[in-house]
C-alpha atoms as a PDB file:
ATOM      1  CA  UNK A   1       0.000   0.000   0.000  1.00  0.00           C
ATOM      2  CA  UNK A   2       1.062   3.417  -0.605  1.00  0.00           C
ATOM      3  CA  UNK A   3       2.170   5.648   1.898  1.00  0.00           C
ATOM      4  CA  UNK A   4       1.118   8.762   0.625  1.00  0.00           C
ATOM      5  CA  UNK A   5       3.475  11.097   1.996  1.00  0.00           C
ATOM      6  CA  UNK A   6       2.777  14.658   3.126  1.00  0.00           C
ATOM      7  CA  UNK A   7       5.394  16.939   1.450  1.00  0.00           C
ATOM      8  CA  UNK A   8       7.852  17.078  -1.219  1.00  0.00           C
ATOM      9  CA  UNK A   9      11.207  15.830   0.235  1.00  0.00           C
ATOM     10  CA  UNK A  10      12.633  18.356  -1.590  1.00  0.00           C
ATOM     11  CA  UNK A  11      11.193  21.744  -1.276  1.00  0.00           C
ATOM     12  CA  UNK A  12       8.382  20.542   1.690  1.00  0.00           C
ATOM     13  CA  UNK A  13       5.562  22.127  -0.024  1.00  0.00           C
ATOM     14  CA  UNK A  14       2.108  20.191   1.114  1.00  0.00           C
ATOM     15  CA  UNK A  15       1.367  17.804  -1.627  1.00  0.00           C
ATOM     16  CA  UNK A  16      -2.260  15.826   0.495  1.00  0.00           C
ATOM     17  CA  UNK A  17      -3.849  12.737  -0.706  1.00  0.00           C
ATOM     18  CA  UNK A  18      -5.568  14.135  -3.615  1.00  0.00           C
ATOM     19  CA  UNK A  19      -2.630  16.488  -5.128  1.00  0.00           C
ATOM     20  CA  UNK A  20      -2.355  15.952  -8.636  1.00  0.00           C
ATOM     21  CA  UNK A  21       1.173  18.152  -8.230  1.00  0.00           C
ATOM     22  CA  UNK A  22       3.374  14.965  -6.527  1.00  0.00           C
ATOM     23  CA  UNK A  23       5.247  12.606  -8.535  1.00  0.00           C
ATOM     24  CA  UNK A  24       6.726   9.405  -6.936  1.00  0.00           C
ATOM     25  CA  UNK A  25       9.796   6.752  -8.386  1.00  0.00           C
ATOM     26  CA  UNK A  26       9.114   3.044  -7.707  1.00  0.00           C
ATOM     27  CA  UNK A  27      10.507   3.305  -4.215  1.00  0.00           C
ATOM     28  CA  UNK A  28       7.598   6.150  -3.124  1.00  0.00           C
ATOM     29  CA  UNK A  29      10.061   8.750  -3.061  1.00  0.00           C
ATOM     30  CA  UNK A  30       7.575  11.940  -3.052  1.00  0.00           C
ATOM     31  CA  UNK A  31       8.211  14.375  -4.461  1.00  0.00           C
ATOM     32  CA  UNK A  32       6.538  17.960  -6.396  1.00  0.00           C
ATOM     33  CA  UNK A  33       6.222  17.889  -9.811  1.00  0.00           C
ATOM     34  CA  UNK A  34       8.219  21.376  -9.991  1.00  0.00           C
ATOM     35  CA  UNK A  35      10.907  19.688  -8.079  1.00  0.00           C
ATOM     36  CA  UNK A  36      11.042  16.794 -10.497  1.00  0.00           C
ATOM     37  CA  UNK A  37      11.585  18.988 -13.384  1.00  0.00           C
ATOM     38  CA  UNK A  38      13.242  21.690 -12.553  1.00  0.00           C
ATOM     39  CA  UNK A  39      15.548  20.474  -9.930  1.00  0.00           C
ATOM     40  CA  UNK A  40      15.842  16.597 -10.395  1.00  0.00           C
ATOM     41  CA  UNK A  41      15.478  16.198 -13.858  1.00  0.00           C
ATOM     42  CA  UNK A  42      13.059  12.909 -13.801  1.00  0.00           C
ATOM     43  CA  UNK A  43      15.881  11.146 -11.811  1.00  0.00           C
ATOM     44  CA  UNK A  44      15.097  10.605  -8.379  1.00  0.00           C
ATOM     45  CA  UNK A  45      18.285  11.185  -6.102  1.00  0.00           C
ATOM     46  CA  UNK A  46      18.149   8.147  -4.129  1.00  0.00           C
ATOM     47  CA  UNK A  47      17.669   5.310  -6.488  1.00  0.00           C
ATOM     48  CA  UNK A  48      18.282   7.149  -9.658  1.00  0.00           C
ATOM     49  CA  UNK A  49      14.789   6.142 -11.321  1.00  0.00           C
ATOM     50  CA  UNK A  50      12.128   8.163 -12.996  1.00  0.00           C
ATOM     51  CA  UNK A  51       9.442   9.362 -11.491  1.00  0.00           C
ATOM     52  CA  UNK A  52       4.802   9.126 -12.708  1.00  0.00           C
ATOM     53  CA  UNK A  53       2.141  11.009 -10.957  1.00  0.00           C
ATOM     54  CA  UNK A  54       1.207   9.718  -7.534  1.00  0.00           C
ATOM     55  CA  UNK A  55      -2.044   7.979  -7.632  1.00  0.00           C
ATOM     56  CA  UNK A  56      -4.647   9.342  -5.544  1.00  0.00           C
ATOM     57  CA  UNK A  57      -6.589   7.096  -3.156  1.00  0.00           C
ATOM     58  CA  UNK A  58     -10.416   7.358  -2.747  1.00  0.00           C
ATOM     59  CA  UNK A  59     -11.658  10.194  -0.238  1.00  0.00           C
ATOM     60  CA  UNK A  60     -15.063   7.702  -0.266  1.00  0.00           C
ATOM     61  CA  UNK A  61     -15.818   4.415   0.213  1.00  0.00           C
ATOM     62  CA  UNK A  62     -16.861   3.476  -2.923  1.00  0.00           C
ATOM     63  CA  UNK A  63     -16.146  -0.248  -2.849  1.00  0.00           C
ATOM     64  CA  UNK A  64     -15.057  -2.708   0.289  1.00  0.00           C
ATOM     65  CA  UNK A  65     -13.618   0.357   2.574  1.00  0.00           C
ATOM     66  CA  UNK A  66     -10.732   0.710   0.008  1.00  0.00           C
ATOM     67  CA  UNK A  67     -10.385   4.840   1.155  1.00  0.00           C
ATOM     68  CA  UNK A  68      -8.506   7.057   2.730  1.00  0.00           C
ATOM     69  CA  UNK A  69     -10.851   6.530   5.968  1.00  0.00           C
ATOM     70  CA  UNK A  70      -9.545   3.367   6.673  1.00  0.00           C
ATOM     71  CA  UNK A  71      -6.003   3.652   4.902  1.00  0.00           C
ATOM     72  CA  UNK A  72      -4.805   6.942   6.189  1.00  0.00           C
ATOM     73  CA  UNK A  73      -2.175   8.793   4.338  1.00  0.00           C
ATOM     74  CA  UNK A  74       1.230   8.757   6.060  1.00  0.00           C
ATOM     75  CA  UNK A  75       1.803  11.924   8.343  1.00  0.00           C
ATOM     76  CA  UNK A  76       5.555  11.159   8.655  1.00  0.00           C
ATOM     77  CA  UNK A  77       7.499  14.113   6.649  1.00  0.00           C
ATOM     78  CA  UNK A  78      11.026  13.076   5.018  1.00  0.00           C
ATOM     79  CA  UNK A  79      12.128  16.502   4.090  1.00  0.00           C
ATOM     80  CA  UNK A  80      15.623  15.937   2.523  1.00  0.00           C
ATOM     81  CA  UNK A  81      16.649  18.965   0.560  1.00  0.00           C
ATOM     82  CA  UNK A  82      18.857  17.689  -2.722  1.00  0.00           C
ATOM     83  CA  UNK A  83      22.380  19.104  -3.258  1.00  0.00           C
ATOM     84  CA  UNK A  84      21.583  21.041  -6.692  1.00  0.00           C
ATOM     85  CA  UNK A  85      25.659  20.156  -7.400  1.00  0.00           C
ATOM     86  CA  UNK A  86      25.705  17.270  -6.365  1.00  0.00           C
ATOM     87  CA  UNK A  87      22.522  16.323  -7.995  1.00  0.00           C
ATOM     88  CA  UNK A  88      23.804  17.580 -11.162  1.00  0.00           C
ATOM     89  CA  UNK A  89      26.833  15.517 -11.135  1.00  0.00           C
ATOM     90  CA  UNK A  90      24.844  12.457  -9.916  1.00  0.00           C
ATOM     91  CA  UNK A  91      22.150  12.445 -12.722  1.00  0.00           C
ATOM     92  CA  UNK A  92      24.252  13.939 -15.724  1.00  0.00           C
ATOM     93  CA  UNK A  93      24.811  10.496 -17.030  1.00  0.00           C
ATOM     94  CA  UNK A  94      21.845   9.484 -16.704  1.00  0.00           C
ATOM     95  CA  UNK A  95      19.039  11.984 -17.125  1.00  0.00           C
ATOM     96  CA  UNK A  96      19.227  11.444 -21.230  1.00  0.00           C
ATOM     97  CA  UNK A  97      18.108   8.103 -20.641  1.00  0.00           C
ATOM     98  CA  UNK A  98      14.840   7.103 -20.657  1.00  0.00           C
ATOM     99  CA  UNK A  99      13.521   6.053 -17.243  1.00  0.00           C
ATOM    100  CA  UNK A 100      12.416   2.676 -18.209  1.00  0.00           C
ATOM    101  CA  UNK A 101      15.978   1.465 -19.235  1.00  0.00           C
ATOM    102  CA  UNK A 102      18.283   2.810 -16.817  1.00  0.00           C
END
């Protein structure tokens, strides 16, 4: 299950359960969708993936309590601000390949 988590680990800006503005890589790094391409370059700095648009979980219970009510969004902030340098140096070998064959 997704965690859903709170903020960009990047910047911190807000990004709740049903912002279309947060981008996650396969590992659920979070983070804004200005951050992604304007500061990471679609290459997350901790695994070195790419990064699609967070799904957003039901606010109802539409179907078998699948919702937010009874799968909470995490509340646990990871704000890690990325190096811009060392970013930079980190993804430059990477970023020109596509994130589905690095």
């Amino acid at each position: 299950m997704l965690e859903l988590r709170p903020s960009c680990e990047h910047c911190n800006k807000a990004l709740p359960p049903d912002s279309t503005e947060a981008g996650i890589c396969s590992y659920e790094c979070t983070f804004c969708m200005s951050c992604v391409d304007e500061v990471l370059s679609n290459v997350c700095p901790n695994c070195g993936g790419g990064f699609v648009p967070r799904p957003i979980r039901p606010s109802q219970n539409w179907k078998n309590g699948n919702c937010l009510a009874n799968d909470p969004a995490s509340t646990t902030i990871k704000h890690r601000p990325v190096d811009p340098v060392l970013h930079a140096q980190f993804s430059a070998p990477i970023k020109a390949i596509p994130p589905e064959q690095r």
